[in-house]
PDB file of N, CA and C in Angstrom:
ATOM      1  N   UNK A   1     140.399-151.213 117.263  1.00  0.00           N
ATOM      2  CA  UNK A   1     140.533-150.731 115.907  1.00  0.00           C
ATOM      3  C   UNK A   1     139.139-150.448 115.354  1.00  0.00           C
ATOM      4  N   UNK A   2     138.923-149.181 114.982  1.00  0.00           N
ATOM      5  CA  UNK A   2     137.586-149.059 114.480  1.00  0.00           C
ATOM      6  C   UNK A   2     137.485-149.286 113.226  1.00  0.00           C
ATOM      7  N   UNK A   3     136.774-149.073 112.394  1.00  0.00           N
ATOM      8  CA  UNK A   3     136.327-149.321 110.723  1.00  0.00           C
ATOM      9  C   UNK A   3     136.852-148.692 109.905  1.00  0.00           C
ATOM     10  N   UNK A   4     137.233-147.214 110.641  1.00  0.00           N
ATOM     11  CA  UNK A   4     138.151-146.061 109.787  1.00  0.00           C
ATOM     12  C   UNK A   4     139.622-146.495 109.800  1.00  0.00           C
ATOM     13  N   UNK A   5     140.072-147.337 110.447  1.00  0.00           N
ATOM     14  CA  UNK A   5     141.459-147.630 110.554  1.00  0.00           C
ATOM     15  C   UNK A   5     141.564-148.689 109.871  1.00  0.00           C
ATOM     16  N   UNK A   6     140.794-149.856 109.402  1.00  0.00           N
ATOM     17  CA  UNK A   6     140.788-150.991 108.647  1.00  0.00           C
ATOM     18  C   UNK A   6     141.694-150.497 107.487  1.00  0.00           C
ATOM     19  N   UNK A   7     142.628-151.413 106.650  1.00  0.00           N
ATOM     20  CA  UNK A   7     143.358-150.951 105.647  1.00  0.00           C
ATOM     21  C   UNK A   7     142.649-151.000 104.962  1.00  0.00           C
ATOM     22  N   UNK A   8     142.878-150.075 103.258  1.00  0.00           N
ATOM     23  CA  UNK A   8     141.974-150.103 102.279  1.00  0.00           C
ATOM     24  C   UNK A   8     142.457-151.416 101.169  1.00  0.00           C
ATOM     25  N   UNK A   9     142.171-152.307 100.748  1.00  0.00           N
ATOM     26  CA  UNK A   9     143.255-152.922  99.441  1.00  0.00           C
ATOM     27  C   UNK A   9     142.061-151.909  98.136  1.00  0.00           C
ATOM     28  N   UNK A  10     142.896-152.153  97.248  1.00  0.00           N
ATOM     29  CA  UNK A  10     142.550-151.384  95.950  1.00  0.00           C
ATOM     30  C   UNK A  10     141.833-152.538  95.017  1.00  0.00           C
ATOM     31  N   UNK A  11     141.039-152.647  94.584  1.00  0.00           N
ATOM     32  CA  UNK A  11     140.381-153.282  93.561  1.00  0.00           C
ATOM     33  C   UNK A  11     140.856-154.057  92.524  1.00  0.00           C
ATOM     34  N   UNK A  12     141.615-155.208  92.353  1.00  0.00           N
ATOM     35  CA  UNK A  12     142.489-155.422  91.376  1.00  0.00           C
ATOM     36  C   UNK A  12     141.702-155.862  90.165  1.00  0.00           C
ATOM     37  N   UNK A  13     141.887-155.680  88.640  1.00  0.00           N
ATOM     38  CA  UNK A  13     141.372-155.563  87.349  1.00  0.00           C
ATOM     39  C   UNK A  13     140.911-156.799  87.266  1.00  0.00           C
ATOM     40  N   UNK A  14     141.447-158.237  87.685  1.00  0.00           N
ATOM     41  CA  UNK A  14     140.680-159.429  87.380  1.00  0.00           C
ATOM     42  C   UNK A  14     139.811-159.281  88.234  1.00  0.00           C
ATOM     43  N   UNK A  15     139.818-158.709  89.253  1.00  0.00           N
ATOM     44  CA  UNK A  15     138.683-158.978  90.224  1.00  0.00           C
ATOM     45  C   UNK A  15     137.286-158.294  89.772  1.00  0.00           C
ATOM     46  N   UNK A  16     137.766-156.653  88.799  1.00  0.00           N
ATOM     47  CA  UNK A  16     136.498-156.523  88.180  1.00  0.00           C
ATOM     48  C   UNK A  16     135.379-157.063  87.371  1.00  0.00           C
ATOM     49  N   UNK A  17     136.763-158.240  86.352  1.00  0.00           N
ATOM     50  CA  UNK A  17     136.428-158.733  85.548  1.00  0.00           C
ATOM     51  C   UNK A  17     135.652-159.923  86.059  1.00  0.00           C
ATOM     52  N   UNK A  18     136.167-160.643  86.894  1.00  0.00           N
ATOM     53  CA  UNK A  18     135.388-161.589  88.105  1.00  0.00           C
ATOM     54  C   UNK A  18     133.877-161.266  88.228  1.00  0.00           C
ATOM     55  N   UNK A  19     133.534-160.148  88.564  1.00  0.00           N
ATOM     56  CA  UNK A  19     132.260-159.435  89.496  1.00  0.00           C
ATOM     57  C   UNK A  19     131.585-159.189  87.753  1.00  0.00           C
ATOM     58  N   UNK A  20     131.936-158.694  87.239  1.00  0.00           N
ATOM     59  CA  UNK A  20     131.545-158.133  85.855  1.00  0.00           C
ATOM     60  C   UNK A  20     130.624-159.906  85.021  1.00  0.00           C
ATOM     61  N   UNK A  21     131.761-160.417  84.788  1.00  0.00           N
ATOM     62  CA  UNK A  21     131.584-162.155  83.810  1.00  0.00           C
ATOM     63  C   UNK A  21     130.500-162.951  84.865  1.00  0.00           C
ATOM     64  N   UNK A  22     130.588-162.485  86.390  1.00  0.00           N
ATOM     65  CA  UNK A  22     129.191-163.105  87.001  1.00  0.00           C
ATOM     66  C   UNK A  22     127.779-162.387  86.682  1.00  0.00           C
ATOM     67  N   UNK A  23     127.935-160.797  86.330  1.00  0.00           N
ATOM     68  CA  UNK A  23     126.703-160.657  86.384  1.00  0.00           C
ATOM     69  C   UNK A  23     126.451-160.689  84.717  1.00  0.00           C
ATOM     70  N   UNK A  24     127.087-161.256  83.733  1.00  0.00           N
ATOM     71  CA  UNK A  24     126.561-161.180  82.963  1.00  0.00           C
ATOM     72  C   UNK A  24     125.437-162.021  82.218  1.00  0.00           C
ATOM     73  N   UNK A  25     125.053-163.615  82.673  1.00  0.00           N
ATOM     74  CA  UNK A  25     123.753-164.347  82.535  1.00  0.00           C
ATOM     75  C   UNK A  25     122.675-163.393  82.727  1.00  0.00           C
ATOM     76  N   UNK A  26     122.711-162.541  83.413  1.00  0.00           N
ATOM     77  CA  UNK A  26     121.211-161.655  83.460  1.00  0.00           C
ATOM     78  C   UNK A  26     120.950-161.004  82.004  1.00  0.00           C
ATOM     79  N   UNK A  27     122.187-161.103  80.759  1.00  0.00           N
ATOM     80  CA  UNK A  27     121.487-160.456  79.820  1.00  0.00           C
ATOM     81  C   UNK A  27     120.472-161.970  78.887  1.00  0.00           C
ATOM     82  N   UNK A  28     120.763-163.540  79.487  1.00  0.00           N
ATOM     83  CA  UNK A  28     119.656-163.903  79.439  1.00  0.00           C
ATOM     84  C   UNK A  28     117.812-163.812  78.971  1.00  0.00           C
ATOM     85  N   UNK A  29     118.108-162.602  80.114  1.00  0.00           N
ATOM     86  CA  UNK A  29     116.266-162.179  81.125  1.00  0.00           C
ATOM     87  C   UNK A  29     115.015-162.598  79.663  1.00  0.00           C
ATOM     88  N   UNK A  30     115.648-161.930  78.525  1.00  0.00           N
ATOM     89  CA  UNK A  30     114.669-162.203  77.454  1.00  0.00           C
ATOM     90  C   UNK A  30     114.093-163.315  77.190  1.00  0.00           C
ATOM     91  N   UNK A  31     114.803-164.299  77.071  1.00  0.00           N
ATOM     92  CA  UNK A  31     114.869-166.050  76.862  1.00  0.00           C
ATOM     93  C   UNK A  31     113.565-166.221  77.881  1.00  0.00           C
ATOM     94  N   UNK A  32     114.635-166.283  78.982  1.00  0.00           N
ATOM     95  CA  UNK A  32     113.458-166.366  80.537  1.00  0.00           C
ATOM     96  C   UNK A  32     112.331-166.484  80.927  1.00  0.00           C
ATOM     97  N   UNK A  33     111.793-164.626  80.344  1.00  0.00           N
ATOM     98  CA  UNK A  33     110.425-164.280  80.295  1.00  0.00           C
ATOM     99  C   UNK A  33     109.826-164.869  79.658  1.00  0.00           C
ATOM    100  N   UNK A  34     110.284-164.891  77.810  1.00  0.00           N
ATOM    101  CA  UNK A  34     109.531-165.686  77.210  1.00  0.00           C
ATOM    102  C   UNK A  34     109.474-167.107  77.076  1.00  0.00           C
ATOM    103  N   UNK A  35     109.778-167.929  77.998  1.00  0.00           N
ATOM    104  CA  UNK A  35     109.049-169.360  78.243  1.00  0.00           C
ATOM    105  C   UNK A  35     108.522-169.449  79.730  1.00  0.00           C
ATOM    106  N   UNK A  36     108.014-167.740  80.205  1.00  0.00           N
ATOM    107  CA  UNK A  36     106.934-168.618  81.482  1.00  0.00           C
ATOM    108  C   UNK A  36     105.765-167.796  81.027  1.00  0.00           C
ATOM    109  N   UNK A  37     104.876-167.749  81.059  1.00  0.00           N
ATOM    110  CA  UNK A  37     103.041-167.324  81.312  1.00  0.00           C
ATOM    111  C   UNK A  37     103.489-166.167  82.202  1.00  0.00           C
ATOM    112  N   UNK A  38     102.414-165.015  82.159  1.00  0.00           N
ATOM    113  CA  UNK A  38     102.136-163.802  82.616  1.00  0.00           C
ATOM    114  C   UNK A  38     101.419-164.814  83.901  1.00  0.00           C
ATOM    115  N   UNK A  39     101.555-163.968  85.246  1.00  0.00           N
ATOM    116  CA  UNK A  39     100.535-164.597  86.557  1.00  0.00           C
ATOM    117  C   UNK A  39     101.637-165.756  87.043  1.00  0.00           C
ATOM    118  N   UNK A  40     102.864-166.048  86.494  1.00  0.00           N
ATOM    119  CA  UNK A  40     103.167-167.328  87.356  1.00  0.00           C
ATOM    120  C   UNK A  40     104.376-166.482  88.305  1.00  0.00           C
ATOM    121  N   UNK A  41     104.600-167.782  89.326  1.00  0.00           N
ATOM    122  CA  UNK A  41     105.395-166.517  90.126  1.00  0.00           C
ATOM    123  C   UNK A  41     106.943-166.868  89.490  1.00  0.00           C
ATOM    124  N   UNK A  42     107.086-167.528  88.727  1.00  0.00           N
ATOM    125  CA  UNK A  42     108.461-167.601  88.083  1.00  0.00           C
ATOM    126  C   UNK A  42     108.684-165.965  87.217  1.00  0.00           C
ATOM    127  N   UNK A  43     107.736-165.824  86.956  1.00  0.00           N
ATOM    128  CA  UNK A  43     107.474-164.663  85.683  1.00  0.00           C
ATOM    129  C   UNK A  43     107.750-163.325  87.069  1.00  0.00           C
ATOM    130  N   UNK A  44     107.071-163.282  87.933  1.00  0.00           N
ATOM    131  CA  UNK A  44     107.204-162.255  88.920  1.00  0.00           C
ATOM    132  C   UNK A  44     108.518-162.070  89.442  1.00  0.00           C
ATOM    133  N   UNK A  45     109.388-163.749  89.861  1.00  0.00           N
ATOM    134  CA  UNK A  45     110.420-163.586  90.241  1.00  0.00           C
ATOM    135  C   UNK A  45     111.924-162.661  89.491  1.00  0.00           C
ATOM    136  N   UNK A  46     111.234-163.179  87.590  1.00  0.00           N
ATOM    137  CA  UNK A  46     112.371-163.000  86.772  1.00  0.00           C
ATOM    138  C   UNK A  46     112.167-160.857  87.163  1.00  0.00           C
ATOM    139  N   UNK A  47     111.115-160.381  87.007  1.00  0.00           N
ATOM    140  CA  UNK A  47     111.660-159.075  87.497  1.00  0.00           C
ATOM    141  C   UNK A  47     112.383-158.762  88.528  1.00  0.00           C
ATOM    142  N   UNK A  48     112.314-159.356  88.991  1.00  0.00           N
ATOM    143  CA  UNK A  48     113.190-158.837  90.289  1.00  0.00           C
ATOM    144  C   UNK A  48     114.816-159.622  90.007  1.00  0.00           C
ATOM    145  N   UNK A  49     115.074-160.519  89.156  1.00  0.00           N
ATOM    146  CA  UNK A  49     115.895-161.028  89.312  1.00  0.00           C
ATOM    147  C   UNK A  49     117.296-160.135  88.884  1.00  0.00           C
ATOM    148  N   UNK A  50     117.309-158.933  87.725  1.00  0.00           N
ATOM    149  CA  UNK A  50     118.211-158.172  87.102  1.00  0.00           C
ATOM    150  C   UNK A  50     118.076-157.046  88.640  1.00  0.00           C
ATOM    151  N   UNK A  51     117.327-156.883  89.605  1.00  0.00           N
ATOM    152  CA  UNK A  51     117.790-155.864  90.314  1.00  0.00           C
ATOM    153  C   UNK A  51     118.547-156.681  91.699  1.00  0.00           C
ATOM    154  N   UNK A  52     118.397-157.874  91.716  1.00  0.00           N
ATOM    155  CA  UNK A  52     118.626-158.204  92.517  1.00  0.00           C
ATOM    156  C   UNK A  52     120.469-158.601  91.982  1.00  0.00           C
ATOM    157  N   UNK A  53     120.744-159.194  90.508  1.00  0.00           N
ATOM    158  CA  UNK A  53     121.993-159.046  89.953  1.00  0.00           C
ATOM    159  C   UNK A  53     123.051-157.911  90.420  1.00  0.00           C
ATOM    160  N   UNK A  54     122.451-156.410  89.913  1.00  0.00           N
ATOM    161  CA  UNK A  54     123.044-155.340  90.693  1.00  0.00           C
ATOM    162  C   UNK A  54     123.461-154.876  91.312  1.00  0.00           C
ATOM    163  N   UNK A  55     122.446-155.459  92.372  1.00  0.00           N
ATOM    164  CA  UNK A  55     122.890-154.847  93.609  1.00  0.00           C
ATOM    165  C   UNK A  55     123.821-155.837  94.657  1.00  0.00           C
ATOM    166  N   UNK A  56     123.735-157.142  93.833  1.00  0.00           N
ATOM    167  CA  UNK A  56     124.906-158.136  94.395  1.00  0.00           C
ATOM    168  C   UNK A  56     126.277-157.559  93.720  1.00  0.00           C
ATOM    169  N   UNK A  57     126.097-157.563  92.804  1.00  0.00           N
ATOM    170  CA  UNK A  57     127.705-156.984  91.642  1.00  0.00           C
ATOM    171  C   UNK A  57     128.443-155.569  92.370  1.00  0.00           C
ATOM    172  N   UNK A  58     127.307-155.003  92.715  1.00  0.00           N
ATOM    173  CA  UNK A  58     127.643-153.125  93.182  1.00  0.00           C
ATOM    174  C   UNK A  58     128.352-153.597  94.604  1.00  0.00           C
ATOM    175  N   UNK A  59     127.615-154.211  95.351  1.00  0.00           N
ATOM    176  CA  UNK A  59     127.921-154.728  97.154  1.00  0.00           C
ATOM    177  C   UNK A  59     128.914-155.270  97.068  1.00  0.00           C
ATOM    178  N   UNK A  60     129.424-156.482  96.090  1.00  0.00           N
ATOM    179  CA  UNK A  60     130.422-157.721  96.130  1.00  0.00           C
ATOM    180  C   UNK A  60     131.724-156.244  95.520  1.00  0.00           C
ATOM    181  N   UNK A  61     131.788-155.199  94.312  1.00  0.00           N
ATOM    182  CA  UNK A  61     132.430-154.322  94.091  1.00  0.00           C
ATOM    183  C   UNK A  61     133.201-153.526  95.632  1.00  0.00           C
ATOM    184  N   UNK A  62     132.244-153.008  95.660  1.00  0.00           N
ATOM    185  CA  UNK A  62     132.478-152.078  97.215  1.00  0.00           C
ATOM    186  C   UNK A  62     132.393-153.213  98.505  1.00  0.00           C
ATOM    187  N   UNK A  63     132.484-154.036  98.778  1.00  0.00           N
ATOM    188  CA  UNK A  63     133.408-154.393  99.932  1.00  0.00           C
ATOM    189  C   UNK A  63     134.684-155.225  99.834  1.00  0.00           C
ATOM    190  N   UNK A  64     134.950-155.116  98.022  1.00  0.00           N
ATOM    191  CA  UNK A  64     136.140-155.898  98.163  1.00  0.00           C
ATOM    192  C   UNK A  64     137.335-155.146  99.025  1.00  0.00           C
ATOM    193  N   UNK A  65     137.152-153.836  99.377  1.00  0.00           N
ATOM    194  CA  UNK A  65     138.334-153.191  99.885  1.00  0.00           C
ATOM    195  C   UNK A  65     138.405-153.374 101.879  1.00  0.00           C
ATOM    196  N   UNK A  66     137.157-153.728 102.132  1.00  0.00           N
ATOM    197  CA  UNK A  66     137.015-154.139 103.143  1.00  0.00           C
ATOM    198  C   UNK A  66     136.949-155.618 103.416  1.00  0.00           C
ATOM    199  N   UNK A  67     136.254-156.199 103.017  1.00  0.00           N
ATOM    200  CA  UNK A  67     136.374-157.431 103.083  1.00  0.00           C
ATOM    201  C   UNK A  67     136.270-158.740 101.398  1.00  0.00           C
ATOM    202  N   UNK A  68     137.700-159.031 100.794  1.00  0.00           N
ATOM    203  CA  UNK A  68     136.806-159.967  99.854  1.00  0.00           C
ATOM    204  C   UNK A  68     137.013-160.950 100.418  1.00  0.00           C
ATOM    205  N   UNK A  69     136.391-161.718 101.144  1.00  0.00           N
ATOM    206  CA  UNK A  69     135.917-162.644 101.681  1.00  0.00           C
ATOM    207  C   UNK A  69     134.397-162.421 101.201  1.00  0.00           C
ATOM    208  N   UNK A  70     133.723-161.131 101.603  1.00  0.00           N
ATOM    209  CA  UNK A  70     132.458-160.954 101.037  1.00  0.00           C
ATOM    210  C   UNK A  70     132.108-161.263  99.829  1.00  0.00           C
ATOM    211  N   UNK A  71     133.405-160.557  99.515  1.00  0.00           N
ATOM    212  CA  UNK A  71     132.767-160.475  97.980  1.00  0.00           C
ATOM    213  C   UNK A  71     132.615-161.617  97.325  1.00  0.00           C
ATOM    214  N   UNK A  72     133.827-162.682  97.364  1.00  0.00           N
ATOM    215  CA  UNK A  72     133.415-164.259  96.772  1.00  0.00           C
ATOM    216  C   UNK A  72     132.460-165.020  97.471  1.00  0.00           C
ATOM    217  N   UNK A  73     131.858-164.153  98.813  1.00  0.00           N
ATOM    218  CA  UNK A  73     130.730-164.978  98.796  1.00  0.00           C
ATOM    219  C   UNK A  73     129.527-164.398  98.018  1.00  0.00           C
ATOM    220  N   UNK A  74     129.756-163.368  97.896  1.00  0.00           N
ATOM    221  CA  UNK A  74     128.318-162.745  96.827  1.00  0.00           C
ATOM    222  C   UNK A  74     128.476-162.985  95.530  1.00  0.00           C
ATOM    223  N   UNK A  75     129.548-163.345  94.762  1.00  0.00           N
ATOM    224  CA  UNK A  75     129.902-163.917  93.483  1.00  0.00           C
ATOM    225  C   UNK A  75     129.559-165.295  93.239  1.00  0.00           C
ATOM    226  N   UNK A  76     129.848-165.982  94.357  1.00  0.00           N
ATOM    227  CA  UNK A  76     129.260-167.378  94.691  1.00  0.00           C
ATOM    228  C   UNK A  76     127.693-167.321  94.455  1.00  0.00           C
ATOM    229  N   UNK A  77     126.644-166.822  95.416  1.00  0.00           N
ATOM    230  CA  UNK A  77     125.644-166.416  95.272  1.00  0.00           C
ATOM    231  C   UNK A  77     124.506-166.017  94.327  1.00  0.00           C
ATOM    232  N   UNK A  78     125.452-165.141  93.498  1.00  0.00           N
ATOM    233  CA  UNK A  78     125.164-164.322  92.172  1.00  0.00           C
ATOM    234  C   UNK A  78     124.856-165.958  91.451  1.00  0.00           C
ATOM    235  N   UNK A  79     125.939-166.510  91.252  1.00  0.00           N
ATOM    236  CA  UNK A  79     126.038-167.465  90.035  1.00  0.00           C
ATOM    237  C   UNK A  79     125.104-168.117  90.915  1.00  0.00           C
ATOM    238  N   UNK A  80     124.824-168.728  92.016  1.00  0.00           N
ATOM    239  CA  UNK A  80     123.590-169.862  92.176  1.00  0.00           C
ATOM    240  C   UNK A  80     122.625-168.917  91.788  1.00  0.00           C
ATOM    241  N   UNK A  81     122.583-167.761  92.012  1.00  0.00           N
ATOM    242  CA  UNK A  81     120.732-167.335  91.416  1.00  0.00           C
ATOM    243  C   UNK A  81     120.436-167.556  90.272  1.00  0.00           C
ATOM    244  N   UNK A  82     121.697-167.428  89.472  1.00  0.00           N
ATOM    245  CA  UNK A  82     121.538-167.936  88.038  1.00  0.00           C
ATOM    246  C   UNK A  82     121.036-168.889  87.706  1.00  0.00           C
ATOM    247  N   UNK A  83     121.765-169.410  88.528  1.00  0.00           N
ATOM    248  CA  UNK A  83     121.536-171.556  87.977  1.00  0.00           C
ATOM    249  C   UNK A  83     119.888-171.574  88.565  1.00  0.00           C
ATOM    250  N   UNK A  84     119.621-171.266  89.682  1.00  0.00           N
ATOM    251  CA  UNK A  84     118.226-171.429  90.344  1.00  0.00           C
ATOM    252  C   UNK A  84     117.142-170.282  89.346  1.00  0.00           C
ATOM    253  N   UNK A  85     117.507-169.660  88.705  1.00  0.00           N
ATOM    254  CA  UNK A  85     116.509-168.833  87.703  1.00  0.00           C
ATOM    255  C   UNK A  85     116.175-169.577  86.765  1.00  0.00           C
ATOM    256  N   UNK A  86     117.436-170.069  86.251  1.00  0.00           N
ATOM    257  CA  UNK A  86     117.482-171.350  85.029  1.00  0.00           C
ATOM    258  C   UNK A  86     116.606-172.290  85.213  1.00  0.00           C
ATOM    259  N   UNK A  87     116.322-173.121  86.672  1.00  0.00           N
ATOM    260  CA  UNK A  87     115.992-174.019  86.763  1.00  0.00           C
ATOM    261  C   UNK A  87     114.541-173.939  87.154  1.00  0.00           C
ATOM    262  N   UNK A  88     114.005-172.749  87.419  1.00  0.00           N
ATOM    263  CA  UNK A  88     113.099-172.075  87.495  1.00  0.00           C
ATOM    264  C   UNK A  88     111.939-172.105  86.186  1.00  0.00           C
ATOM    265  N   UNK A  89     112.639-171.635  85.646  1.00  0.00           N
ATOM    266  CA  UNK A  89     112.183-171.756  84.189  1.00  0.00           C
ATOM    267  C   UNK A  89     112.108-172.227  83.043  1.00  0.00           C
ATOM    268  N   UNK A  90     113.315-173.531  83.412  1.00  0.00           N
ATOM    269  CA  UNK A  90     113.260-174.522  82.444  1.00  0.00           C
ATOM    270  C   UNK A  90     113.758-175.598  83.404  1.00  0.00           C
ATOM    271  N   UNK A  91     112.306-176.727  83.893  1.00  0.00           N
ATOM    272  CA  UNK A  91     112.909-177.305  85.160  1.00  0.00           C
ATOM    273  C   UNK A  91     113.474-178.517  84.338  1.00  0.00           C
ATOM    274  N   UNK A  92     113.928-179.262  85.160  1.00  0.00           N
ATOM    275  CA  UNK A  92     114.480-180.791  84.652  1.00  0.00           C
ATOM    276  C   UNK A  92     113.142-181.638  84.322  1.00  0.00           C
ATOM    277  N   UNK A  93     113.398-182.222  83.567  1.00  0.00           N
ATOM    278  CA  UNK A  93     112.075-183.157  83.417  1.00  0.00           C
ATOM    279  C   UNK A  93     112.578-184.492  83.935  1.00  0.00           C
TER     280      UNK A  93
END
């Protein structure tokens, strides 16, 4: 069976909403920035952190028809970067 023959499933509406309510902590990013210093690499990481949101949300989107197995693992994922951005920038004392 090749890849073209795999069945398609269709995208179901909670599942958008799923992929959607994970990437939304990235509207955060403001908070973020402003409690680290310019030069630290927390501050370097937080840019990259909204493209790296994206392109988990877009990937975990488009292979739910192939595989969601993927996709709740990239939803899984998504939310630890969160928590690990968080903790990043406002560590435990």
């Amino acid at each position: 069976m090749s890849a073209d023959e795999l069945p398609q499933r269709p995208l179901p509406l909670w599942v958008k909403i799923v992929i959607v309510a994970s990437m939304l902590p990235v509207a955060d990013m403001p908070w973020l920035i402003a409690g680290n210093p310019e030069g630290d690499l927390a501050h370097t990481l937080l840019w990259l952190y909204p493209a790296w949101v994206l392109l988990a949300g877009f990937c975990a989107w488009k292979a739910w028809s192939r595989s969601p197995e993927l996709t709740w693992i990239l939803i899984f994922i998504t939310i630890l970067t969160h928590g690990a951005m968080w903790l990043l920038c406002y560590p435990l004392q």
